[in-house]
C-alpha atoms as a PDB file:
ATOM      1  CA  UNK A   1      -0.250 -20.650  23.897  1.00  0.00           C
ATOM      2  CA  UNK A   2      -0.971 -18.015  26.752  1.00  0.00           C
ATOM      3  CA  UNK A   3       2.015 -15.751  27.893  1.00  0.00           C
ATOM      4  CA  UNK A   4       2.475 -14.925  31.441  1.00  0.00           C
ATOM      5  CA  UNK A   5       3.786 -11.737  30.995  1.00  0.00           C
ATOM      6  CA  UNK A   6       1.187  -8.799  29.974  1.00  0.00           C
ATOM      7  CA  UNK A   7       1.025  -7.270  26.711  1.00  0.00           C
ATOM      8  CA  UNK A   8       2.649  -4.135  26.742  1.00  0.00           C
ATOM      9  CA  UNK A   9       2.678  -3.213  22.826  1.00  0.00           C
ATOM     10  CA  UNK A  10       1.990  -4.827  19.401  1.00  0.00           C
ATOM     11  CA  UNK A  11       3.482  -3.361  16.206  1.00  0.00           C
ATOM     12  CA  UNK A  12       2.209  -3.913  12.861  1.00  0.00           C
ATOM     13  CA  UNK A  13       4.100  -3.092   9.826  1.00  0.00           C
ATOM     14  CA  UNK A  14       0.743  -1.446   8.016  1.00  0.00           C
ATOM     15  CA  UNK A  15       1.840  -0.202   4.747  1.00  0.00           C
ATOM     16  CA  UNK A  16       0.906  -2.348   1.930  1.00  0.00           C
ATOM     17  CA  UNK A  17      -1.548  -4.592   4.839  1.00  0.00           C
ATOM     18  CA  UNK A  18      -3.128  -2.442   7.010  1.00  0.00           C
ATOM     19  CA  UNK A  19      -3.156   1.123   4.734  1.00  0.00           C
ATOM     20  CA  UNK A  20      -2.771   1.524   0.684  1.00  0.00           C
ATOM     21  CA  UNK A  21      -2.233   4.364  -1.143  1.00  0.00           C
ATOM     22  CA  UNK A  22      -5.392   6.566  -1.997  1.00  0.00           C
ATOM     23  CA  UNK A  23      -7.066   5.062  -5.128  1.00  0.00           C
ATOM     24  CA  UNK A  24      -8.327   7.936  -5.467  1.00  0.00           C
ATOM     25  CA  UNK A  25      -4.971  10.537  -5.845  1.00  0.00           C
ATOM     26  CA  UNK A  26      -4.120   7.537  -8.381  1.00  0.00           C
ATOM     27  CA  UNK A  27      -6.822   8.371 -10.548  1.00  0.00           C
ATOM     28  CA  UNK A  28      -6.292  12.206  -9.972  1.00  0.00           C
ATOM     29  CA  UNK A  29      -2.635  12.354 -10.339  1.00  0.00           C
ATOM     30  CA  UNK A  30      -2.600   9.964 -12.931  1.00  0.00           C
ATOM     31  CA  UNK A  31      -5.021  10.973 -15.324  1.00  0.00           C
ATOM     32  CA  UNK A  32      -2.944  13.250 -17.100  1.00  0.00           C
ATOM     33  CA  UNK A  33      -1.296  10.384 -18.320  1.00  0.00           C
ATOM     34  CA  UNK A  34      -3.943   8.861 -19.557  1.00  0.00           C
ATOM     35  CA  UNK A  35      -4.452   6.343 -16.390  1.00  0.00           C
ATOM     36  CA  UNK A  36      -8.190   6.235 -14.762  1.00  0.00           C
ATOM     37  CA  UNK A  37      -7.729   2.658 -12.690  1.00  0.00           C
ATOM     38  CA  UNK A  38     -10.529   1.644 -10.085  1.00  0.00           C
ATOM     39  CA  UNK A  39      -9.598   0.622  -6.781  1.00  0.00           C
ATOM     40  CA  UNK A  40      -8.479  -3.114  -7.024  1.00  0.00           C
ATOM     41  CA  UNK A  41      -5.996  -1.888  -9.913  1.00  0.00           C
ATOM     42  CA  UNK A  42      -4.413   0.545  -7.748  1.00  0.00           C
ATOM     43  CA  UNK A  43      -4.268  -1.612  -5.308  1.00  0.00           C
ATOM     44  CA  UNK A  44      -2.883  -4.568  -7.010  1.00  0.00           C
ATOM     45  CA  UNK A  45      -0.679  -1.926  -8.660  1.00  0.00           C
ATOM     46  CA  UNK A  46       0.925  -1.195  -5.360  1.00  0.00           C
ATOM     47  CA  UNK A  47       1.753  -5.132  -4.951  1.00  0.00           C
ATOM     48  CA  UNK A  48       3.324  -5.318  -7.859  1.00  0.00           C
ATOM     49  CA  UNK A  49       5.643  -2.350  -7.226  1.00  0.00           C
ATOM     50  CA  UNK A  50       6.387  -4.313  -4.112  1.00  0.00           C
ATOM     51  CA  UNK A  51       6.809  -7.719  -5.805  1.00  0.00           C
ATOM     52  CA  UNK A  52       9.148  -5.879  -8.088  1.00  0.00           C
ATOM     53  CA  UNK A  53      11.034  -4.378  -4.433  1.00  0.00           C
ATOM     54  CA  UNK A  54      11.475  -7.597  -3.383  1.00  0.00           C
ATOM     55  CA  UNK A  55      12.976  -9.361  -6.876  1.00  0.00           C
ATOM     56  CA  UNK A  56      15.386  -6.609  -7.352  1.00  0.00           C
ATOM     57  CA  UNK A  57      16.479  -6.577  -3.698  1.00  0.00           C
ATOM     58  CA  UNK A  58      16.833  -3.419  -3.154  1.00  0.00           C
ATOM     59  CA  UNK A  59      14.496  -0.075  -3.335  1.00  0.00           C
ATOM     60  CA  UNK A  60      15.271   2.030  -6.864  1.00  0.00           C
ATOM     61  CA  UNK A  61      11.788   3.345  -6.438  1.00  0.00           C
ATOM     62  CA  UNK A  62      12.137   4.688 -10.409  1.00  0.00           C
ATOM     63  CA  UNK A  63      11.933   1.093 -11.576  1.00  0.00           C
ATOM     64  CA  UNK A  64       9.248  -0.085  -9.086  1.00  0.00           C
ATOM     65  CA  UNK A  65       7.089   3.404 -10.008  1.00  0.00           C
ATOM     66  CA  UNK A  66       7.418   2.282 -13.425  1.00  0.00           C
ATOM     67  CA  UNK A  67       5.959  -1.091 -12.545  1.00  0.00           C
ATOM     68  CA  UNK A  68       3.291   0.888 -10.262  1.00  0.00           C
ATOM     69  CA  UNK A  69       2.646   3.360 -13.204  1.00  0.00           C
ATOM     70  CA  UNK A  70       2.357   0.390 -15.785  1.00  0.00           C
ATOM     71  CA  UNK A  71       0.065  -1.636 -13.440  1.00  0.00           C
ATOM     72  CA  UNK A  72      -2.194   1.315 -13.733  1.00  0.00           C
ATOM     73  CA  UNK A  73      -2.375   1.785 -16.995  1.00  0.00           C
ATOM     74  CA  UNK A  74      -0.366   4.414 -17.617  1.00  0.00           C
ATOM     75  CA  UNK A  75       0.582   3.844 -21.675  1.00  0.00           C
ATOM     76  CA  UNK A  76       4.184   2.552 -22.480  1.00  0.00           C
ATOM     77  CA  UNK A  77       4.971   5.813 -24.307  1.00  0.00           C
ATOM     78  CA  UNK A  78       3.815   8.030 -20.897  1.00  0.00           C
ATOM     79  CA  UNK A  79       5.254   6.068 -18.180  1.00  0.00           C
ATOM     80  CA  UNK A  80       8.827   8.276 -17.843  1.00  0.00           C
ATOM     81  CA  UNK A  81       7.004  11.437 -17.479  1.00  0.00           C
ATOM     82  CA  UNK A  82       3.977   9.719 -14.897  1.00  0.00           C
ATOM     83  CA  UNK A  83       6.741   8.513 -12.665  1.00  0.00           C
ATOM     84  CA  UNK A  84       6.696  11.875 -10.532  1.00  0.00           C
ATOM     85  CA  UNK A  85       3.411  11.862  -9.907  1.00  0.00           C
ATOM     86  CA  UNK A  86       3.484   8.021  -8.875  1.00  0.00           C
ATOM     87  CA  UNK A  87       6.630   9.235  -6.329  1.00  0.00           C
ATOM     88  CA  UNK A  88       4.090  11.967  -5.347  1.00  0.00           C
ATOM     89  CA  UNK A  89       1.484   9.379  -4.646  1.00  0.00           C
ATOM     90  CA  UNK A  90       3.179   7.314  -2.193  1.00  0.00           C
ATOM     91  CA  UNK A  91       5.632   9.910  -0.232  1.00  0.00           C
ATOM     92  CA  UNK A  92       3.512  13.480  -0.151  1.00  0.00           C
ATOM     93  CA  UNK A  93      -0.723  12.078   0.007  1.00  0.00           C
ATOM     94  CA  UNK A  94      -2.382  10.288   2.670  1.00  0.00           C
ATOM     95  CA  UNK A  95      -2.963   6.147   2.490  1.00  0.00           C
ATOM     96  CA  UNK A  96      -6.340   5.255   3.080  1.00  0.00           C
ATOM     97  CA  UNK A  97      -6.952   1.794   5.147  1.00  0.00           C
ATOM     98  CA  UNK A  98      -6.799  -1.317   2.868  1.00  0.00           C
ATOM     99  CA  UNK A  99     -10.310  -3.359   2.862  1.00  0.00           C
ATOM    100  CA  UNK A 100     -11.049  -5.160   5.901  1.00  0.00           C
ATOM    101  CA  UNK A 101      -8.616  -3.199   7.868  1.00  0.00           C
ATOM    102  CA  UNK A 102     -10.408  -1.896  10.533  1.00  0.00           C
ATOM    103  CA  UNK A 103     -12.289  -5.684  11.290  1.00  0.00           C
ATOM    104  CA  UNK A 104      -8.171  -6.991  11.830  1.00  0.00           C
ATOM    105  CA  UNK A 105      -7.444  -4.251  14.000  1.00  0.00           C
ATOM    106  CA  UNK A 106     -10.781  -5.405  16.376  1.00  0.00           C
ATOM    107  CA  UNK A 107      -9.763  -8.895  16.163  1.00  0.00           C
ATOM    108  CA  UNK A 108      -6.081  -8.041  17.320  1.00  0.00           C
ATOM    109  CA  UNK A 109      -7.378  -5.382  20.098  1.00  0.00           C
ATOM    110  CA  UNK A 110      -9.641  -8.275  21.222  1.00  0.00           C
ATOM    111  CA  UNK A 111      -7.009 -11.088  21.146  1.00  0.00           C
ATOM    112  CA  UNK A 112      -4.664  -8.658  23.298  1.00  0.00           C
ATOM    113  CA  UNK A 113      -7.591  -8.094  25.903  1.00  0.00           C
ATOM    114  CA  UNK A 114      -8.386 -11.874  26.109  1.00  0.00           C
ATOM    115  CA  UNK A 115      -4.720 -12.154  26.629  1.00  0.00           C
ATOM    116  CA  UNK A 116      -4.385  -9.457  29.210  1.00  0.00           C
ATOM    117  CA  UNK A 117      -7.837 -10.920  31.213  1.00  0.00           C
ATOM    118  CA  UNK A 118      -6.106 -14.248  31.358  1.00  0.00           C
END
């Protein structure tokens, strides 16, 4: 269904769809711990801190880092001290787009423009 009115603005809540954290400040920030994850851990590691968000209801970001950090592999005996550095990773480095990000964002600038052309 068309709208008559033009387009104006589309938001997009992007963390988590459109960026990720860095895989890579996981591996560097984490290693000390004795985590070296590739880049579908990390980023399944970030849904599961989410997942775990979402079932407690509310954001105590030490108990969803712990989930992040475990997800990692961080070891059970290391995951206290790693959860600074996972609280680093998400609130002080940059995200990096999450696969097949940019190819959405085309596909929604070229829906608006149909739209707008209409």
């Amino acid at each position: 269904m068309l709208l008559d009115e033009t387009i104006d603005a589309v938001l997009l809540d992007a963390g988590g769809v459109l960026v990720l954290p860095d895989p890579e400040r996981f591996r560097e920030l984490l290693a000390p711990f004795g985590a070296s994850p590739d880049d579908e851990t990390c980023r399944l590691a970030h849904y599961a801190g989410m997942r775990e968000c979402d079932r407690l209801g509310e954001a105590d970001w030490p108990a969803i880092d712990r989930i992040v950090a475990r997800a990692v592999g961080v070891p059970e005996d290391r995951i206290d001290e790693a959860i600074p550095a996972v609280n680093r990773i998400y609130l002080d480095e940059d995200w990096v787009a999450a696969p097949g990000a940019a190819e959405a964002m085309v596909q929604v600038r070229s829906a608006c423009a149909a739209q707008s052309h209409s």
